[in-house]
Protein backbone atom coordinates (compact mmCIF):
# COMPACT_ATOMS: atom_id res chain seq x y z
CA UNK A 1 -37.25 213.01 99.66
CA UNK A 2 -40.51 213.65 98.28
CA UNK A 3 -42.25 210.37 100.53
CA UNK A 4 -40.56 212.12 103.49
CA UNK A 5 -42.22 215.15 102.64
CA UNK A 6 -45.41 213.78 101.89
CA UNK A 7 -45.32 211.22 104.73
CA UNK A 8 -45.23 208.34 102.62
CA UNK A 9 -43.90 205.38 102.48
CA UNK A 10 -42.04 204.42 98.69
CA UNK A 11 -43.94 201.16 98.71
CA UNK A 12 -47.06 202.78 98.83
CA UNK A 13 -48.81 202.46 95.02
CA UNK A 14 -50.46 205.50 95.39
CA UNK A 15 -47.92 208.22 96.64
CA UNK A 16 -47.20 210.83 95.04
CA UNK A 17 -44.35 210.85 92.32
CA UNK A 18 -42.84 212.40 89.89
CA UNK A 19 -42.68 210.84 86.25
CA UNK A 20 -39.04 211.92 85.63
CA UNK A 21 -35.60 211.36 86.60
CA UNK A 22 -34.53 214.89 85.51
CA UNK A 23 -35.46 216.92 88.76
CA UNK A 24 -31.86 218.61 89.09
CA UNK A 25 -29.68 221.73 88.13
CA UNK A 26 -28.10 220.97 85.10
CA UNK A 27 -24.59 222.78 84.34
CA UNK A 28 -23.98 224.84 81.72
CA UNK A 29 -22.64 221.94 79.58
CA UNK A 30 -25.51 219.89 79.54
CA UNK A 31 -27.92 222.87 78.96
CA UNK A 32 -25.86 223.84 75.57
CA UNK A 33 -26.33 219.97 74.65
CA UNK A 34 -29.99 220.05 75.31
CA UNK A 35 -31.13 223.01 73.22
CA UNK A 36 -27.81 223.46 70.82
CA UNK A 37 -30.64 225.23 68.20
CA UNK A 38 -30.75 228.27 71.08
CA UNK A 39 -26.90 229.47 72.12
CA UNK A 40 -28.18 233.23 73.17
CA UNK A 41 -31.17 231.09 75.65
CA UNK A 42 -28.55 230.41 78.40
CA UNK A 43 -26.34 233.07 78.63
CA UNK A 44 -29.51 235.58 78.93
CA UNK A 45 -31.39 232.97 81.29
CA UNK A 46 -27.73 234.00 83.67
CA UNK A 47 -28.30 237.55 83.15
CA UNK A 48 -31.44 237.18 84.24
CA UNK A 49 -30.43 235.54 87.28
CA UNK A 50 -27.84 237.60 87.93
CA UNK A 51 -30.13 240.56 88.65
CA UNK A 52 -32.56 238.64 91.08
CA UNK A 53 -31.70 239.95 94.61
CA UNK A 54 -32.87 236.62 96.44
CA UNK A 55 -30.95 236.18 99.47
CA UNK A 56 -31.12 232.87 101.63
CA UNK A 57 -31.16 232.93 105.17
CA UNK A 58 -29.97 230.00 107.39
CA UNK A 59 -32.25 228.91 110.37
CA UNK A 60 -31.61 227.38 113.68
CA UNK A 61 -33.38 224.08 112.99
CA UNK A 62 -35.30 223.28 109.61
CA UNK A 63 -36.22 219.97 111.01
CA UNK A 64 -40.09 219.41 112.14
CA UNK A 65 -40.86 218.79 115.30
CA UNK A 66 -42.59 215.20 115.83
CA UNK A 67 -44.49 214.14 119.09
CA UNK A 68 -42.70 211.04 120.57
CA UNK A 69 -44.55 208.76 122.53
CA UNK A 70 -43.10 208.36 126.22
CA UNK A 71 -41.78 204.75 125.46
CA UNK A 72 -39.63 206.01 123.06
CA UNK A 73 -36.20 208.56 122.38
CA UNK A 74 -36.39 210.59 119.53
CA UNK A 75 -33.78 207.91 117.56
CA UNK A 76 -35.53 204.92 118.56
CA UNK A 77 -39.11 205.99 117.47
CA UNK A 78 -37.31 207.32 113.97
CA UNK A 79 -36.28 203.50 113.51
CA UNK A 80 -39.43 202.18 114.21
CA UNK A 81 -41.10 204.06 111.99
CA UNK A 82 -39.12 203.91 109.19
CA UNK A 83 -39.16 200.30 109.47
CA UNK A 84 -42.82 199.58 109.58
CA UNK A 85 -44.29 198.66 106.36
């Protein structure tokens, strides 16, 4: 996700990446496990979320819009350029 982001391709040696496999939401569980020194961290890290008031709001297309050339639908340019090198 990040390359498609960044317009990169994953072969490129210089792209941008990130040096860890642990970009995700861990559950409760695994959080405990992690810092087991800490028991009071996670259950005031929830009350702390708890009180945020974000609200997430859906739109009609979150896609970009990309300039095809004329030669070209909008499926058969996305294969050709995720297949170039």
């Amino acid at each position: 996700m990040l390359c498609v982001q960044t317009g990169a391709k994953i072969h490129d040696a210089d792209r941008l990446r990130f040096d860890s496999d642990q970009f995700f939401v861990k559950s409760a569980e695994e959080m405990a496990r992690i810092f087991p020194d800490s028991p009071g961290v996670a259950q005031r890290t929830m009350e702390i979320a708890e009180r945020c008031k974000l609200k997430l709001h859906a739109v009609d297309n979150p896609f970009p819009e990309f300039a095809v050339p004329p030669e070209h639908t909008i499926d058969s340019y996305f294969e050709q350029v995720c297949r170039e090198d």
